[in-house]
C-alpha atoms as a PDB file:
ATOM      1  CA  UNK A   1      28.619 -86.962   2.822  1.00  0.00           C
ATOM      2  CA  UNK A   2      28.818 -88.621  -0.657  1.00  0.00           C
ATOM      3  CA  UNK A   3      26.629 -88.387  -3.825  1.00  0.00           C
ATOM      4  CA  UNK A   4      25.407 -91.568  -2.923  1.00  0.00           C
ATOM      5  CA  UNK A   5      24.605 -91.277   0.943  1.00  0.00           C
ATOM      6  CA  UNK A   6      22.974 -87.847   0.232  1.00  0.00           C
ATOM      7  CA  UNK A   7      20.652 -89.673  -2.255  1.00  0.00           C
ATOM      8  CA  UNK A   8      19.840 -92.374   0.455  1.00  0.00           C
ATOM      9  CA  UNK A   9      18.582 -89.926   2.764  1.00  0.00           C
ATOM     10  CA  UNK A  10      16.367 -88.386   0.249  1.00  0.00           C
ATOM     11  CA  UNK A  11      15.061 -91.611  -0.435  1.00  0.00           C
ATOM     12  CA  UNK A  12      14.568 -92.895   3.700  1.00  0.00           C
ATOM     13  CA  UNK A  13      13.086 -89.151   4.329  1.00  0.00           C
ATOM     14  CA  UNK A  14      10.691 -89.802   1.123  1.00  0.00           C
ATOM     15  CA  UNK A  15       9.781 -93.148   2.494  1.00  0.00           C
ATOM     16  CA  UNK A  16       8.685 -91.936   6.101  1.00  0.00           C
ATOM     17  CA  UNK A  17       6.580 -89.185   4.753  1.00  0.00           C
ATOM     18  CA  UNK A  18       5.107 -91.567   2.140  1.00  0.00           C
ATOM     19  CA  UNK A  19       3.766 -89.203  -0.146  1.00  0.00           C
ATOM     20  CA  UNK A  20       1.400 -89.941  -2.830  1.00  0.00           C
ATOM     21  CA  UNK A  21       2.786 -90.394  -6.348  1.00  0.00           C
ATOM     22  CA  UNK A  22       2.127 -87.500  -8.372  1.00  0.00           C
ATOM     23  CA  UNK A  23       1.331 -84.559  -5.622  1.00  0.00           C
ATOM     24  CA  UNK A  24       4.325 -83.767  -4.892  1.00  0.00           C
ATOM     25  CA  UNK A  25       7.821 -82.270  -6.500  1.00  0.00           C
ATOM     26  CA  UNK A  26      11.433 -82.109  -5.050  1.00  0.00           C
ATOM     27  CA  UNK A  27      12.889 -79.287  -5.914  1.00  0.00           C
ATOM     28  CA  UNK A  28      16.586 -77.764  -5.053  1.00  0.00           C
ATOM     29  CA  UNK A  29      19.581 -79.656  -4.306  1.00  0.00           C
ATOM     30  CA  UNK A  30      17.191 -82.806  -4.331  1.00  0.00           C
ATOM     31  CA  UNK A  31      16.277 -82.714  -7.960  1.00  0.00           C
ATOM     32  CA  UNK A  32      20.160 -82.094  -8.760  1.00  0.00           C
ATOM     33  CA  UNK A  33      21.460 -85.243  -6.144  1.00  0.00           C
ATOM     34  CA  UNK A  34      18.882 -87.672  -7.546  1.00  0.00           C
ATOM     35  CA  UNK A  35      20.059 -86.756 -11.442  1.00  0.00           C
ATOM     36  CA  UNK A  36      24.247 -88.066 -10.277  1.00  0.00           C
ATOM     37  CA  UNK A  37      24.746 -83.629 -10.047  1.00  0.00           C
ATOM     38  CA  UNK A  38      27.951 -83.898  -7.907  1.00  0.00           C
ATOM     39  CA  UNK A  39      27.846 -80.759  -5.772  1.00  0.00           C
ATOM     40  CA  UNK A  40      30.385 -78.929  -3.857  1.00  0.00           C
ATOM     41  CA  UNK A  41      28.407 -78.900  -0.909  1.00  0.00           C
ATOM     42  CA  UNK A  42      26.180 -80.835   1.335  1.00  0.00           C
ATOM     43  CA  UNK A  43      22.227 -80.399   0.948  1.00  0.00           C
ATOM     44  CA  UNK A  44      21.376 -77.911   3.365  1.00  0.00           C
ATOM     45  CA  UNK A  45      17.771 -78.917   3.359  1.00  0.00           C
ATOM     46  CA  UNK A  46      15.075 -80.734   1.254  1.00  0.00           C
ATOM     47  CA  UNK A  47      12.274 -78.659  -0.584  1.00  0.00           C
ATOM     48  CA  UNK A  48       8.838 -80.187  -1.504  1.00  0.00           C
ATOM     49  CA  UNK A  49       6.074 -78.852  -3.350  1.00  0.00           C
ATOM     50  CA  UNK A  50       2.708 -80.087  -2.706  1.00  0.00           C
ATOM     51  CA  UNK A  51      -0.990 -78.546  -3.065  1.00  0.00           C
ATOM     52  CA  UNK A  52      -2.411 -77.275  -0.618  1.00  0.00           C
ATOM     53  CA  UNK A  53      -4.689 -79.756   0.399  1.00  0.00           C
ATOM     54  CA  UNK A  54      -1.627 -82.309   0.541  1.00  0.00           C
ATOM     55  CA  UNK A  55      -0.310 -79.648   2.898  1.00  0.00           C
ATOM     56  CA  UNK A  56      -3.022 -79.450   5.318  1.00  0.00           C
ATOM     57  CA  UNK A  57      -3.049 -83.377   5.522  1.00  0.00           C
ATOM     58  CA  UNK A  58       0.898 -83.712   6.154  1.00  0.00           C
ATOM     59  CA  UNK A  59       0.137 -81.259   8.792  1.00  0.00           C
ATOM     60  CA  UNK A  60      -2.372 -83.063  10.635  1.00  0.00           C
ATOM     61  CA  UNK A  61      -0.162 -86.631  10.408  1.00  0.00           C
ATOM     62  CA  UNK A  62       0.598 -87.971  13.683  1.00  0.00           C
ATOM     63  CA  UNK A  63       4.597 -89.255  13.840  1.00  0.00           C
ATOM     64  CA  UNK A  64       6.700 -86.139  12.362  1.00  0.00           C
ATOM     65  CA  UNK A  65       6.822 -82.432  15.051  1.00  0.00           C
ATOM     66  CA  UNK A  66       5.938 -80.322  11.763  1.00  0.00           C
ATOM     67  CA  UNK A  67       6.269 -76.239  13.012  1.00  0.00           C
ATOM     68  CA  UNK A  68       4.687 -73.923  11.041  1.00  0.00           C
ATOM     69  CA  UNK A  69       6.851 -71.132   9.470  1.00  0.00           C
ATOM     70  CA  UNK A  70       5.125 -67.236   9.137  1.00  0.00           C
ATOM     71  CA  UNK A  71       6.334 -64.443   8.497  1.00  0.00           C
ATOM     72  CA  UNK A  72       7.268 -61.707  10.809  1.00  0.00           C
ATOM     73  CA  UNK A  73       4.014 -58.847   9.921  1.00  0.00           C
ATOM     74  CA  UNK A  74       6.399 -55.815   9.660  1.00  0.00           C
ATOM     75  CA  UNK A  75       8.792 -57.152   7.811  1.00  0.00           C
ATOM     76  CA  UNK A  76       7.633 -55.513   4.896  1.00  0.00           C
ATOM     77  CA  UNK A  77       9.516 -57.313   2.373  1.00  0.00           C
ATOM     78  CA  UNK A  78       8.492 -60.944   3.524  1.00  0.00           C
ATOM     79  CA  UNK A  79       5.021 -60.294   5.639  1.00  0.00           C
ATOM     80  CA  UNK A  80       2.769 -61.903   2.719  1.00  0.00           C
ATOM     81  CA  UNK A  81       5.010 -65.022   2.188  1.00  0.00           C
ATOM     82  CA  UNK A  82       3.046 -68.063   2.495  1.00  0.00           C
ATOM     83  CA  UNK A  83       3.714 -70.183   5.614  1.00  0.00           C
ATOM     84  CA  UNK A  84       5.198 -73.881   5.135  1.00  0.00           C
ATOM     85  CA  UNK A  85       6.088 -76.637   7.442  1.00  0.00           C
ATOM     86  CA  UNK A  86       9.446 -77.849   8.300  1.00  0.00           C
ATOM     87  CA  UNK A  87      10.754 -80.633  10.381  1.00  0.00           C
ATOM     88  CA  UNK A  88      14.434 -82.388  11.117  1.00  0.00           C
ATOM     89  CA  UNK A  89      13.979 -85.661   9.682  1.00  0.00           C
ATOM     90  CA  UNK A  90      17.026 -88.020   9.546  1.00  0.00           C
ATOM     91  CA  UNK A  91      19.380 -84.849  10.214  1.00  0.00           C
ATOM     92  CA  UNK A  92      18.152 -83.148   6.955  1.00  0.00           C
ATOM     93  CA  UNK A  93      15.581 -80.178   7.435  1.00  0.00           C
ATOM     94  CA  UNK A  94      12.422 -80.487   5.614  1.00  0.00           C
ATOM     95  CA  UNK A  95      10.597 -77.963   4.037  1.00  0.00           C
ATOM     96  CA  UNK A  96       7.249 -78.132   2.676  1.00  0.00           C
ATOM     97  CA  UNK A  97       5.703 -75.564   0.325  1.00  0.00           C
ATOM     98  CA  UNK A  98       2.171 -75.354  -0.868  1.00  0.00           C
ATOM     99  CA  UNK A  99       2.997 -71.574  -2.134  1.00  0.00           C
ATOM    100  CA  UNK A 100       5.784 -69.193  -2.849  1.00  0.00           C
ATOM    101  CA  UNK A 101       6.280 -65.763  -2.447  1.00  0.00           C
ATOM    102  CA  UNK A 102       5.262 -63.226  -5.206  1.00  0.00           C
ATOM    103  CA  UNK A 103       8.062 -60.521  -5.797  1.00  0.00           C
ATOM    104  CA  UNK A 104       8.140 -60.472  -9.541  1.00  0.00           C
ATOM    105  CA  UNK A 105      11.734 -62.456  -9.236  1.00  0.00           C
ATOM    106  CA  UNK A 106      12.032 -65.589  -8.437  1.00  0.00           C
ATOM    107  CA  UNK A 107       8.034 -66.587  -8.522  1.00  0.00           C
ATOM    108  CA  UNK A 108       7.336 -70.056  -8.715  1.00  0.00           C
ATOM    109  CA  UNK A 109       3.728 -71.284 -10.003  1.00  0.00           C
ATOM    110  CA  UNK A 110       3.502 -74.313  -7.117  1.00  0.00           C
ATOM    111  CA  UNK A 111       0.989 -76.001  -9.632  1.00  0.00           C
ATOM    112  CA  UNK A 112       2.958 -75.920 -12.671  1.00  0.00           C
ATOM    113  CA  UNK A 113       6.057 -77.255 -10.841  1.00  0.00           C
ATOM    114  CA  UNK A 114       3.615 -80.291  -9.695  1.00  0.00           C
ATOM    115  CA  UNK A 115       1.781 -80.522 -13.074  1.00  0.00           C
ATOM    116  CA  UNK A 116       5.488 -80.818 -14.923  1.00  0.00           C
ATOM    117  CA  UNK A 117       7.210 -82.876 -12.194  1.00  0.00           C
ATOM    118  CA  UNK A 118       9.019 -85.726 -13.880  1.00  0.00           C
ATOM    119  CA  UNK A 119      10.326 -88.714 -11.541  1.00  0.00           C
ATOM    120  CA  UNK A 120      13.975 -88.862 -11.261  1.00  0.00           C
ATOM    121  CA  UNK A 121      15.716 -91.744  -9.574  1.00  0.00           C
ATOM    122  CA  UNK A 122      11.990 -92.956  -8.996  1.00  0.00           C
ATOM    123  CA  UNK A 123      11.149 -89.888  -7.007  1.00  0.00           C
ATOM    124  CA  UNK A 124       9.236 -87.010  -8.431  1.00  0.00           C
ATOM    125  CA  UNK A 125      10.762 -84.040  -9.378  1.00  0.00           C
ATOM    126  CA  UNK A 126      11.021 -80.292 -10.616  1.00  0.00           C
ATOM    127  CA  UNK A 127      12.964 -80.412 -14.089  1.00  0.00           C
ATOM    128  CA  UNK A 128      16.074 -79.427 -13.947  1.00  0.00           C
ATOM    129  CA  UNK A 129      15.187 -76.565 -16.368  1.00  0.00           C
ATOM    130  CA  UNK A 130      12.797 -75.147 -14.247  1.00  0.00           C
ATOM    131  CA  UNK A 131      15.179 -75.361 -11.805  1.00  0.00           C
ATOM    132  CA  UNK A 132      17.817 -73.514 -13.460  1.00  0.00           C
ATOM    133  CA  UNK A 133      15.690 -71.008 -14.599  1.00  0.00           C
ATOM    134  CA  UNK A 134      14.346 -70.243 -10.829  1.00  0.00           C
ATOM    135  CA  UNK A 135      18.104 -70.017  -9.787  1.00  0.00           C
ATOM    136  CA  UNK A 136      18.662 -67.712 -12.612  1.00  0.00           C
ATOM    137  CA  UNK A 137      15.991 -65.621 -12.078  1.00  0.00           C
ATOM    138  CA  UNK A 138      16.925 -65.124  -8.048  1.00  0.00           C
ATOM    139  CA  UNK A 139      20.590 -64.274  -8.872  1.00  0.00           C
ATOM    140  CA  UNK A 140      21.710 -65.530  -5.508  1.00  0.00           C
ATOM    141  CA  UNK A 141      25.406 -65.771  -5.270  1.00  0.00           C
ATOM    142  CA  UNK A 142      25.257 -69.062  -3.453  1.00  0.00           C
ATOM    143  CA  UNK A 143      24.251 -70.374  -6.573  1.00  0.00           C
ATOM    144  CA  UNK A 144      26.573 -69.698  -9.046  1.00  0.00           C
ATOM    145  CA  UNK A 145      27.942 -72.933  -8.331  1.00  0.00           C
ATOM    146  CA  UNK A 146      24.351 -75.075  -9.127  1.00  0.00           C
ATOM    147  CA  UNK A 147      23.801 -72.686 -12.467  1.00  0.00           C
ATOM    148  CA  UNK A 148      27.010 -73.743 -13.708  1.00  0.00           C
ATOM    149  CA  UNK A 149      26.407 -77.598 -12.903  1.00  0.00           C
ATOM    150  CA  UNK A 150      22.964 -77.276 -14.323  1.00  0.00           C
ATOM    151  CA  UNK A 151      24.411 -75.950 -17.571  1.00  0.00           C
ATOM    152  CA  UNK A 152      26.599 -78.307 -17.797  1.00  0.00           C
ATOM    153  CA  UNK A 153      24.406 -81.488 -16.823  1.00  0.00           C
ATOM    154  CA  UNK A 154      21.151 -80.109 -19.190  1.00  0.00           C
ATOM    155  CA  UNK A 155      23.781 -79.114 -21.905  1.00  0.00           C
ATOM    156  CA  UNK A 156      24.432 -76.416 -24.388  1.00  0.00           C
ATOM    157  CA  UNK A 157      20.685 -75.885 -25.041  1.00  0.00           C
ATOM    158  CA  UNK A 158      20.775 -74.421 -21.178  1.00  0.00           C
END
């Protein structure tokens, strides 16, 4: 799938779940497709952030099977993870976050993300700096590759 056709489908899956302007953030491989970030690889999903009031009311919208992800209770690494819904919309899973895990790596303050979400492409977004300093802070090896394409997109100051 292209740059362009990946950016499409953001944009039809943004249009069915018609969010309001301003309460939500893309985040991810999202943020990076709508800025022209030429990845390696196809999205593997699409992340939103949303309060959690918006949360509760996407859940109870008739049209779109949302499930409801929880943790398993003795998995002791993961058991207090917040729950979020997730869906298959237009091939693409959805995921949507009104919380994040707390591990002391990798934390993400949901409000801050939606308070400093800047639209990109006409869709809101996480900045790409918060981005790049999430992936930092996780370390995961599948994504070296973003780091390095956020570095190079956001510049030397990265």
């Amino acid at each position: 799938m292209t740059l362009d056709d990946e950016r499409k489908r953001v944009h039809a899956i943004m249009r069915t779940l018609d969010l309001p302007e301003g309460q939500y953030a893309l985040a991810g491989s999202a943020a990076m497709v709508l800025s022209g970030i030429q990845r390696a690889k196809e999205m593997g999903d699409l992340d939103i952030f949303v309060s959690t009031r918006l949360w509760f009311q996407i859940l109870d919208e008739p049209g779109i099977d949302w499930q409801i992800f929880t943790t398993d209770p003795d998995d002791f690494h993961r058991r207090c993870d917040p729950p979020y819904l997730y869906a298959t919309i237009f091939g693409l899973e959805v995921n949507i976050f009104s919380g994040w895990r707390t591990r002391g790596r990798g934390d993400i303050d949901v409000n801050l993300w939606l308070h400093n979400a800047k639209p990109i492409d006409g869709l809101m977004c996480v900045p790409l700096e918060f981005l790049l300093d999430w992936k930092r802070s996780v370390g995961r090896s599948k994504d070296i590759d973003d780091i390095k394409l956020l570095m190079a997109h956001l510049g030397d100051e990265a």
